[in-house]
Protein backbone atom coordinates (compact mmCIF):
# COMPACT_ATOMS: atom_id res chain seq x y z
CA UNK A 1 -8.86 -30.54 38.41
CA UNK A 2 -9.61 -30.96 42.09
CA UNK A 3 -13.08 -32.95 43.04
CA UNK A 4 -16.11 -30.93 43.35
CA UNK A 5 -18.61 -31.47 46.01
CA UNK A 6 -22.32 -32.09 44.71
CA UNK A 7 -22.99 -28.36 45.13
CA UNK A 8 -20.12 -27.54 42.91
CA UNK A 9 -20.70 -29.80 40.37
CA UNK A 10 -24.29 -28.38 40.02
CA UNK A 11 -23.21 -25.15 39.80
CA UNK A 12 -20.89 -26.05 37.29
CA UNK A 13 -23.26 -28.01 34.99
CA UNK A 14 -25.61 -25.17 35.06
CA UNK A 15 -22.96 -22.82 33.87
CA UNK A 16 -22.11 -25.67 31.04
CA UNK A 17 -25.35 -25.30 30.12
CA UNK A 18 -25.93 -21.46 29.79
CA UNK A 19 -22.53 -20.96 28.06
CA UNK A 20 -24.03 -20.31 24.54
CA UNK A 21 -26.38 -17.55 25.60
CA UNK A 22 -24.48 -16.34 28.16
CA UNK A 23 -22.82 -13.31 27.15
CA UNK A 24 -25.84 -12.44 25.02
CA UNK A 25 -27.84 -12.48 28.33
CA UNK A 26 -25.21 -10.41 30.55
CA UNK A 27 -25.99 -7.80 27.59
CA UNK A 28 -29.50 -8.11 27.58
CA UNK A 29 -30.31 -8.00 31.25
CA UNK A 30 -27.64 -5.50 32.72
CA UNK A 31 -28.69 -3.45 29.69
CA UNK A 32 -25.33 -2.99 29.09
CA UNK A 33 -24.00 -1.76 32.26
CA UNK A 34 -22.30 -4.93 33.32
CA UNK A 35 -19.39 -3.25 30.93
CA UNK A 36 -18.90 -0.35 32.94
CA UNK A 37 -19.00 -2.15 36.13
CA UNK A 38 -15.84 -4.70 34.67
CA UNK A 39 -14.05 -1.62 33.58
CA UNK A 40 -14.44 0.23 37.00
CA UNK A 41 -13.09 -3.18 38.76
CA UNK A 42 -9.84 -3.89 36.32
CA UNK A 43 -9.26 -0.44 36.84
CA UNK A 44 -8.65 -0.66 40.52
CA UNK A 45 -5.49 -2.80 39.95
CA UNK A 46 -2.00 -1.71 39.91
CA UNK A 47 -0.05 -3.62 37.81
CA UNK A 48 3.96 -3.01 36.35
CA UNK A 49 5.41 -3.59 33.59
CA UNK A 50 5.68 -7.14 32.55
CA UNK A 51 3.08 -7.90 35.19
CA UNK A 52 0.89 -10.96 35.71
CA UNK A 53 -2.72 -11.09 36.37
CA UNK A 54 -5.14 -13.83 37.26
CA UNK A 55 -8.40 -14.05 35.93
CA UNK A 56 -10.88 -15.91 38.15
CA UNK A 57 -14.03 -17.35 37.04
CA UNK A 58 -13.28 -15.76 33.77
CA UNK A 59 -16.06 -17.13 32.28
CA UNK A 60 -16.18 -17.09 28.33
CA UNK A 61 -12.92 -13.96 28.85
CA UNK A 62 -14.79 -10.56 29.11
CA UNK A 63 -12.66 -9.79 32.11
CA UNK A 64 -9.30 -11.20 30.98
CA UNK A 65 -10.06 -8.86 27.79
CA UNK A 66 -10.82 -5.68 29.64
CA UNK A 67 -7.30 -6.33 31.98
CA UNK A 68 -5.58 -6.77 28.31
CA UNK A 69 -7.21 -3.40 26.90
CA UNK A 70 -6.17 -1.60 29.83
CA UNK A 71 -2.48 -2.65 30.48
CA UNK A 72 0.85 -2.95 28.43
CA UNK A 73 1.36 -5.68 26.24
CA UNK A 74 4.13 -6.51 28.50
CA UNK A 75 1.16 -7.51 31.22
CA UNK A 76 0.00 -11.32 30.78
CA UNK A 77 -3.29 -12.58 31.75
CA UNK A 78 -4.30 -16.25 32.92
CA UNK A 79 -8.15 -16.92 33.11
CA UNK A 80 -8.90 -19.61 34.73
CA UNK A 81 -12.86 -21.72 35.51
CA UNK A 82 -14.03 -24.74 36.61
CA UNK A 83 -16.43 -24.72 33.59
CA UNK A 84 -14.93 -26.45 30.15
CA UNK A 85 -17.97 -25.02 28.12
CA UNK A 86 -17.30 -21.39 29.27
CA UNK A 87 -13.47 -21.69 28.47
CA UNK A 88 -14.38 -22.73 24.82
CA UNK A 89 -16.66 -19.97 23.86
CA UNK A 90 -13.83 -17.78 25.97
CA UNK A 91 -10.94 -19.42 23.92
CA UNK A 92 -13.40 -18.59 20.61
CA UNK A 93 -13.68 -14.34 21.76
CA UNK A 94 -9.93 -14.13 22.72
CA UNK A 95 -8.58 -15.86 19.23
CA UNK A 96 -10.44 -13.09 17.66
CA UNK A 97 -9.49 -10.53 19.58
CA UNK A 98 -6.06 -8.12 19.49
CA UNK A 99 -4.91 -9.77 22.95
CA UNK A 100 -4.74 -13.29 22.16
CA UNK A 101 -0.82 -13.81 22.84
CA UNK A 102 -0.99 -12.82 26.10
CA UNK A 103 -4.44 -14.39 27.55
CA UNK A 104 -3.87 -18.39 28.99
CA UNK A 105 -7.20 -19.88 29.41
CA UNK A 106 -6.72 -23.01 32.69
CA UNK A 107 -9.37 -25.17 33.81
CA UNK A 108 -9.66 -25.28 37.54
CA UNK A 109 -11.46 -24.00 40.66
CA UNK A 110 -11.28 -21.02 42.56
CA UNK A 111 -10.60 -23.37 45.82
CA UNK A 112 -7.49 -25.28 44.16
CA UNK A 113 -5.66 -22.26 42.23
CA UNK A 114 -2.88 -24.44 40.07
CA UNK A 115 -0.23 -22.03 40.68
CA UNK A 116 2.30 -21.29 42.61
CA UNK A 117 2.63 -19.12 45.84
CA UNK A 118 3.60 -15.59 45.14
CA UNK A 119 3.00 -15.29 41.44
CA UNK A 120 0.52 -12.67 40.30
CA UNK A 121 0.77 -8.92 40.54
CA UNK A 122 -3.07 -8.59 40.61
CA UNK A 123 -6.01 -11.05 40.40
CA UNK A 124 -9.65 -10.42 39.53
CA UNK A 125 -13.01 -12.41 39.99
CA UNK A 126 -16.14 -10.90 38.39
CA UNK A 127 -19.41 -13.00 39.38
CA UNK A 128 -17.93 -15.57 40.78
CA UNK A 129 -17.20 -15.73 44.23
CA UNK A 130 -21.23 -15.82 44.97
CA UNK A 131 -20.84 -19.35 43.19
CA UNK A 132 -17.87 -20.61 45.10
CA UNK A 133 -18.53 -23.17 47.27
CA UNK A 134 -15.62 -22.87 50.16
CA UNK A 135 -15.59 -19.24 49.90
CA UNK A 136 -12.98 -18.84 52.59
CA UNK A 137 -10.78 -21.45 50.88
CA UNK A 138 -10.89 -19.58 47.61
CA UNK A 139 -10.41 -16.38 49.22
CA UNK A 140 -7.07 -17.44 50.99
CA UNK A 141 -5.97 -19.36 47.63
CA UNK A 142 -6.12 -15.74 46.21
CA UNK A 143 -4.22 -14.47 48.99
CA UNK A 144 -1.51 -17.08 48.53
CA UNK A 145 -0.87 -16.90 44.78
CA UNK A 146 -1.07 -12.83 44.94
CA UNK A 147 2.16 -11.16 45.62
CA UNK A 148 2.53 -9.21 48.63
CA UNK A 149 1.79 -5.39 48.11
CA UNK A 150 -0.30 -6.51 45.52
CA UNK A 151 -4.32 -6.51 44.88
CA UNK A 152 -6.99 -8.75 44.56
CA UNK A 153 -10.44 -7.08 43.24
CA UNK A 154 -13.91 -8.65 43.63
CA UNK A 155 -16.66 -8.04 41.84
CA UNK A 156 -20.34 -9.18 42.83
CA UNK A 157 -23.82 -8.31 42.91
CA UNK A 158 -25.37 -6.48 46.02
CA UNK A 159 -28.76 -5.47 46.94
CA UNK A 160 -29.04 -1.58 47.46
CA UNK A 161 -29.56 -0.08 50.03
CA UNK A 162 -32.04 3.09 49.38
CA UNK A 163 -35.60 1.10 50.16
CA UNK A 164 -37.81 1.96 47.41
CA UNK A 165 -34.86 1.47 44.80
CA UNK A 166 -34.40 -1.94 46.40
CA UNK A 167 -38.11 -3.36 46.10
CA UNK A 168 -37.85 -2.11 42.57
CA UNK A 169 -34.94 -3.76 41.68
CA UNK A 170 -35.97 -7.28 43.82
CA UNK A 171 -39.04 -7.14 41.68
CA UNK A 172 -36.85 -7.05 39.07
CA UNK A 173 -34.59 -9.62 40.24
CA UNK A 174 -37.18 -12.10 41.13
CA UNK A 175 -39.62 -12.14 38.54
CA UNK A 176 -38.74 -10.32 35.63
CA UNK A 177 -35.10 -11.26 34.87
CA UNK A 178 -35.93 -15.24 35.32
CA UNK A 179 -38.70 -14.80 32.70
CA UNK A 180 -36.34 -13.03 30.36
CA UNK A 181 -33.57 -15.57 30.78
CA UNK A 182 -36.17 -18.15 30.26
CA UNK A 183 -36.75 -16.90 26.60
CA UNK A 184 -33.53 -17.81 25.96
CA UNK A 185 -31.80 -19.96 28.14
CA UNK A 186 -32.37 -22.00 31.04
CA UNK A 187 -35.22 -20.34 33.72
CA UNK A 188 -33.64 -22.41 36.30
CA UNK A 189 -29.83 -20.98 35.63
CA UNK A 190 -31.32 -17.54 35.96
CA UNK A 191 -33.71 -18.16 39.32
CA UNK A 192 -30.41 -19.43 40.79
CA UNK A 193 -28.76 -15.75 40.11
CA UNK A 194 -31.34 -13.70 42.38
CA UNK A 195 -31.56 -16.73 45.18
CA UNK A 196 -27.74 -16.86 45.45
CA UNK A 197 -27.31 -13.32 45.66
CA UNK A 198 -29.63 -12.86 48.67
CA UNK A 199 -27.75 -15.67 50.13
CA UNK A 200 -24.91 -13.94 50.09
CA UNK A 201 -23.24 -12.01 53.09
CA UNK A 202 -23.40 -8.53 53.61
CA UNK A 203 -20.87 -5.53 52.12
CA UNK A 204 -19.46 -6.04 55.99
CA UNK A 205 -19.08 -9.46 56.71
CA UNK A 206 -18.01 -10.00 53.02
CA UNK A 207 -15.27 -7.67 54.11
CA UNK A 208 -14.39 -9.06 57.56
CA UNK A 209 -13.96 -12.43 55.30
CA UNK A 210 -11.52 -10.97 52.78
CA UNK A 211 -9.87 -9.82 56.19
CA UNK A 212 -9.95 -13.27 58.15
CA UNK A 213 -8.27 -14.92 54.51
CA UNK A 214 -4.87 -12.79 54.89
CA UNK A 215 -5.77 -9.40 53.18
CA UNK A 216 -5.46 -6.02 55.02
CA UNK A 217 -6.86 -2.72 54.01
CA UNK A 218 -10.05 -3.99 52.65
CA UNK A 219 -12.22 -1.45 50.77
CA UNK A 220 -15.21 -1.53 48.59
CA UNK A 221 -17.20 0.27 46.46
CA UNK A 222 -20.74 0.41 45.67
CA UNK A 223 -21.83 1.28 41.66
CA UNK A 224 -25.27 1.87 40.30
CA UNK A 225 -27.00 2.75 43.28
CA UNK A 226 -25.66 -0.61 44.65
CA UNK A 227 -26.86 -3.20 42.61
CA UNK A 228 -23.15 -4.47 42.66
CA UNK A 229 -20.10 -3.72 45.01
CA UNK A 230 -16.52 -3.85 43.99
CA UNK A 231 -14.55 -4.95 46.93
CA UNK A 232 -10.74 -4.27 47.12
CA UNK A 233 -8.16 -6.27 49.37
CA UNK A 234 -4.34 -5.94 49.63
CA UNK A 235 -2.10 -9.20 50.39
């Protein structure tokens, strides 16, 4: 796997260490939604017969799961993080599961994709480009391993836009989902969620950067009141 910089390995240590709550957590705090909000992303792929799709920052494999539920078991699926702890309580989920022939689990970096150009017939990343450090340089690895015609869907949290819904949910955000995530994880792991997602760029320039990486006809989609947006680019 390609060096991280300090950032990234900080990022990636705190993931190591949330990986046994973690999907417990997702549950807990999204109260369940964060299901719906997967589904609505996987479902904005296209992908043939015999199709591949890439997986990033698949985490512990909820994603790579939902791609397997909702395509032919022609379709194979290759999730791939930077974070060894995540892939083992992924490889754990997917062994159990219905879809294990056809999910690969790969170590590595959104930045330094270990595939070749032209490859995938849809890619994915739920989460996880908020916690890549070179954004741009992940974005145009996506670009590059996608196949033209083809689509790469992102998934990440927003703030919405209606103002009293907003200071509701940034009371939320600040205060009460760090103390939650404190009873049963790390309180730093989840005060890094809300920081980093007010850090990152608007719906618009989160666009115009999809754009500037090599995909056209950018779109996205806003979901429960926007508390996340679904963005959708075309290589």
């Amino acid at each position: 796997m390609t060096n991280l910089t300090e950032k990234g390995r900080g990022i990636r240590d705190m993931f190591q260490n949330i990986a046994p709550r973690y999907d417990l957590l997702n549950r807990v705090l999204s109260m369940g939604i964060d299901r719906r909000w997967r589904t609505f992303a996987v479902s904005q792929l296209q992908i043939p017969e015999g199709g591949r799709v890439l997986d990033i920052a698949t985490g512990t494999g909820d994603v790579a799961l939902t791609i397997a539920a909702r395509t032919p078991d022609s379709v194979r699926i290759v999730g791939e993080d930077f974070t060894q702890g995540m892939l083992l309580f992924g490889r754990e989920k997917i062994a159990a599961s219905s879809y294990a022939h056809r999910i690969e689990l790969v170590n590595a970096p959104c930045e330094a994709i270990p595939h070749p150009s032209d490859m995938f017939d849809g890619i994915t990343i739920a989460f996880g480009i908020r916690n890549v450090v070179d954004r741009v340089a992940g974005l145009r690895e996506m670009c590059r391993v996608l196949r033209p015609g083809r689509r790469a869907v992102v998934l990440e949290f927003s703030t919405p836009r209606n103002t009293l819904f907003r200071a509701v949910y940034l009371f939320y955000f600040r205060h009460l989902l760090p103390a939650i995530g404190g009873l049963f994880s790390r309180r730093s792991a989840y005060q890094y969620l809300p920081d980093s997602v007010l850090e990152f760029p608007s719906r618009e320039t989160f666009r115009t950067m999809m754009l500037d990486s090599g995909f056209s006809d950018v779109i996205y989609y806003d979901l429960t009141g926007g508390i996340v947006t679904v963005y959708v680019g075309t290589k």
